[in-house]
C-alpha atoms as a PDB file:
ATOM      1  CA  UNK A   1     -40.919 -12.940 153.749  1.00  0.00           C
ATOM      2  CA  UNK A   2     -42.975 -13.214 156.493  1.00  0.00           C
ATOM      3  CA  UNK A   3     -45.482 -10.144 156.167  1.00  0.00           C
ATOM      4  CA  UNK A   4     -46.592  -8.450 153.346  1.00  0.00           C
ATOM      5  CA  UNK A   5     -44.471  -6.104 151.465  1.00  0.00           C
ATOM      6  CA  UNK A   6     -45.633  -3.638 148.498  1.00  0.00           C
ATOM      7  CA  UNK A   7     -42.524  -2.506 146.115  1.00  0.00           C
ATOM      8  CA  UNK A   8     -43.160   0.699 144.298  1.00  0.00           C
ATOM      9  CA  UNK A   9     -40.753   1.530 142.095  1.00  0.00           C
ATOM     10  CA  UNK A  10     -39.676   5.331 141.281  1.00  0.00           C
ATOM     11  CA  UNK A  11     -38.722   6.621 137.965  1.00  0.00           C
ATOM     12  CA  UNK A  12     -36.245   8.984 139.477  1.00  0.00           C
ATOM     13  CA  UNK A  13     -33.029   7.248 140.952  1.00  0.00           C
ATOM     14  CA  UNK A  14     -29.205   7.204 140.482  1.00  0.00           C
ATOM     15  CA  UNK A  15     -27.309   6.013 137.583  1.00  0.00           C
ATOM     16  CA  UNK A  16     -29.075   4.200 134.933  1.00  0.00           C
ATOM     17  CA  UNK A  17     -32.455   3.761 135.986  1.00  0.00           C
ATOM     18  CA  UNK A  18     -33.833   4.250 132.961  1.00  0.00           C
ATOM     19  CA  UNK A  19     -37.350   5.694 133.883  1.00  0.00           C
ATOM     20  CA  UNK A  20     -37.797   3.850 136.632  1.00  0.00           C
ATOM     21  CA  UNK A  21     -38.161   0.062 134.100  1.00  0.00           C
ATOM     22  CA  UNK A  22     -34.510  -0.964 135.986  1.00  0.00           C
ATOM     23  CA  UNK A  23     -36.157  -0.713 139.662  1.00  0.00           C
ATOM     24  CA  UNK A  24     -39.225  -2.382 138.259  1.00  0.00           C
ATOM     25  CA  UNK A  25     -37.269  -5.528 136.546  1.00  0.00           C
ATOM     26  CA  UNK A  26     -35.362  -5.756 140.104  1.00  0.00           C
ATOM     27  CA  UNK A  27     -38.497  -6.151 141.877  1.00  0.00           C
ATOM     28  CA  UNK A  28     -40.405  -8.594 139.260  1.00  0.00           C
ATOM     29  CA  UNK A  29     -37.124 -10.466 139.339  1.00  0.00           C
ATOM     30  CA  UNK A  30     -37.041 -10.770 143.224  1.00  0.00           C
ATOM     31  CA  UNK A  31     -39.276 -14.249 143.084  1.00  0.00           C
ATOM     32  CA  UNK A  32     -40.024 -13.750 146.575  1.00  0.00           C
ATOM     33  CA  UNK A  33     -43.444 -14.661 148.133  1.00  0.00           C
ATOM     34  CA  UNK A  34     -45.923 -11.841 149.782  1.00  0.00           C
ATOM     35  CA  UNK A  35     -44.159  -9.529 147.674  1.00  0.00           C
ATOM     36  CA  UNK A  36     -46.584  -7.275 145.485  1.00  0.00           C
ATOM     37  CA  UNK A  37     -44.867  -4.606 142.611  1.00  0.00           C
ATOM     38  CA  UNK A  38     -47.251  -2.103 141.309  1.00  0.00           C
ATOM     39  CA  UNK A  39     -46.247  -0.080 138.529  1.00  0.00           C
ATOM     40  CA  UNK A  40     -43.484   2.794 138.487  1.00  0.00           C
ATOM     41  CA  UNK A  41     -44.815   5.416 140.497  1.00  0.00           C
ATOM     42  CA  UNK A  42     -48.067   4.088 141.293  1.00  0.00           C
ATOM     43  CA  UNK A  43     -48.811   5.029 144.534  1.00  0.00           C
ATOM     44  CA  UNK A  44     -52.595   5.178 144.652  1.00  0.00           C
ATOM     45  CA  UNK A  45     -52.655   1.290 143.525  1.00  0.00           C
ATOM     46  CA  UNK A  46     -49.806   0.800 146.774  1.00  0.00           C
ATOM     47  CA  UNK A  47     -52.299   2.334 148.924  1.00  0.00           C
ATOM     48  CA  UNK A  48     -54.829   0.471 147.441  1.00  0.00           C
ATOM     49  CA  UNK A  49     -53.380  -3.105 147.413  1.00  0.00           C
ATOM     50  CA  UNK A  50     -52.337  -1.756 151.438  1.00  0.00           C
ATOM     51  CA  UNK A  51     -56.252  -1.234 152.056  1.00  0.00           C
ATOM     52  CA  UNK A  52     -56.598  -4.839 150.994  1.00  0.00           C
ATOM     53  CA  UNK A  53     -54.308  -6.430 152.760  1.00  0.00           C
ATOM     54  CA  UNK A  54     -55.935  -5.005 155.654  1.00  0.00           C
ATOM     55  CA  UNK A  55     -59.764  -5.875 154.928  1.00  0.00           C
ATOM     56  CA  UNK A  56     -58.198  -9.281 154.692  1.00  0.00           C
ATOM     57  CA  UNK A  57     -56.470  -9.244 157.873  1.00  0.00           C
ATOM     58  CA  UNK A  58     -59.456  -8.419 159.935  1.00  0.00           C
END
């Protein structure tokens, strides 16, 4: 991946999602680079990993 992407994972979704853990697993699993998971429905530390991404960009 060629920018930065931030995966938050939801513990509300279809099927078995069990809490949100099957989203998570999907995203650990991914093995991609510049990809960065916080925890299931963390989206203060999204926002915050965002706000450093950007103090690192300028």
């Amino acid at each position: 991946v060629s920018v930065p992407v931030i995966a938050v994972p939801t513990s509300i979704g279809y099927g078995a999602s069990f809490g949100g853990v099957a989203a998570l697993l999907g995203m650990l699993n991914s093995c991609a680079s510049n990809v960065t998971v916080v925890n299931i429905d963390n989206g203060f530390g999204a926002g915050f990993v965002a706000s450093l991404i950007n103090r690192n960009a300028e």
